[in-house]
Protein backbone atom coordinates (compact mmCIF):
# COMPACT_ATOMS: atom_id res chain seq x y z
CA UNK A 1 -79.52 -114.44 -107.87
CA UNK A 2 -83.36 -115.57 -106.98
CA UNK A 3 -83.95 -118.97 -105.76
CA UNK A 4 -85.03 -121.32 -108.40
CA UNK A 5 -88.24 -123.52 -106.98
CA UNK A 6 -88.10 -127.21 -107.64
CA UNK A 7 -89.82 -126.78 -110.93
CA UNK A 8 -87.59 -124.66 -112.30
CA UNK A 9 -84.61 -126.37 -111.12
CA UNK A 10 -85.87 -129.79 -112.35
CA UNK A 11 -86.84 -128.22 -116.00
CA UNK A 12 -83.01 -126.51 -115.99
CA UNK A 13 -81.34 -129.60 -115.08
CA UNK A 14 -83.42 -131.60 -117.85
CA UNK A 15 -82.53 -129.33 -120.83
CA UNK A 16 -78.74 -128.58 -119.52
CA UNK A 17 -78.31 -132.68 -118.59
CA UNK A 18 -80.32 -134.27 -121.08
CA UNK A 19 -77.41 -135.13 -123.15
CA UNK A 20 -76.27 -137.52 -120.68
CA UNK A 21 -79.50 -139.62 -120.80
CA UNK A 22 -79.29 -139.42 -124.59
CA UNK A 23 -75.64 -141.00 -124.60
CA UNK A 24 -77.36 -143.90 -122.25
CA UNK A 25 -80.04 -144.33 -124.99
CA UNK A 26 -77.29 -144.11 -127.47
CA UNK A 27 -75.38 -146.95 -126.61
CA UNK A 28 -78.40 -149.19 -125.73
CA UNK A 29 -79.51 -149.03 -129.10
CA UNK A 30 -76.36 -149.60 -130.84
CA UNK A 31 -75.99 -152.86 -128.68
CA UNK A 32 -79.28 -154.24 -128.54
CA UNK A 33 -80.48 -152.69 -132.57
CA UNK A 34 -77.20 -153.98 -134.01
CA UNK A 35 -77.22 -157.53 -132.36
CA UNK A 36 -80.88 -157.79 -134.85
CA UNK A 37 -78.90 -156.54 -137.82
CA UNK A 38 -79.82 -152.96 -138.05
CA UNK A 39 -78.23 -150.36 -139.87
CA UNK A 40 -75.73 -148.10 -137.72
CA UNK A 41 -78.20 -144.79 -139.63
CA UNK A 42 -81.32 -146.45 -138.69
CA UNK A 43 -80.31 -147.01 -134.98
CA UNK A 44 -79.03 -143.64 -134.61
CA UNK A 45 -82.24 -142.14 -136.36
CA UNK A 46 -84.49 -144.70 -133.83
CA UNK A 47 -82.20 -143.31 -130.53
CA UNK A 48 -82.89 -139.87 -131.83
CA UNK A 49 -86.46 -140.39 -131.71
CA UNK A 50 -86.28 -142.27 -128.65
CA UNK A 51 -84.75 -139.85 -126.79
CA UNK A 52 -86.53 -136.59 -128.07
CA UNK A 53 -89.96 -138.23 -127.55
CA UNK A 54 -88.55 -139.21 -123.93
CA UNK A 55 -87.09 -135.67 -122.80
CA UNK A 56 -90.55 -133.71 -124.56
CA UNK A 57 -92.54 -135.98 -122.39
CA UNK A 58 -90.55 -135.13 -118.83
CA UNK A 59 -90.49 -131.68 -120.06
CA UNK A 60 -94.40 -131.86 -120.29
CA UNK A 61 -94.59 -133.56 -116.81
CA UNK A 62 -93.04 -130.92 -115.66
CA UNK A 63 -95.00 -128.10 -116.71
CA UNK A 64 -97.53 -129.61 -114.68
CA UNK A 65 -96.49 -129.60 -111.88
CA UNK A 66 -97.80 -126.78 -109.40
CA UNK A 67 -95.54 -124.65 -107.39
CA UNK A 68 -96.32 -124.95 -103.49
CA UNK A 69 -95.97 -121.69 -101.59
CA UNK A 70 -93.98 -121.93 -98.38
């Protein structure tokens, strides 16, 4: 098997572990969105967004990043 570098390994853990981050967001919003009154659908729909937006921008940070030789 070939050595991952730390870009790779970073981008692998984000897609394979995201859906530990989106649980986190999950809950937040249920607590903090239903304490204002909003609708169960409308806080899931709002953590959904949340959370895509969120792991399509680390994704993107990744991708730039440069690999270092050595």
């Amino acid at each position: 098997m070939t050595k991952q570098t730390p870009k790779q390994d970073l981008n692998d853990w984000l897609v394979d572990n995201f859906f530990v981050i989106d649980s986190h967001i999950n809950k937040i919003c249920k607590v903090k969105l239903s304490k204002l009154g909003i609708d169960e659908e409308d806080v899931d729909s709002i953590s959904e967004e949340i959370s895509g937006m969120l792991k399509t921008g680390l994704l993107n940070i990744v991708g730039t990043y440069e690999e270092v030789d050595g």
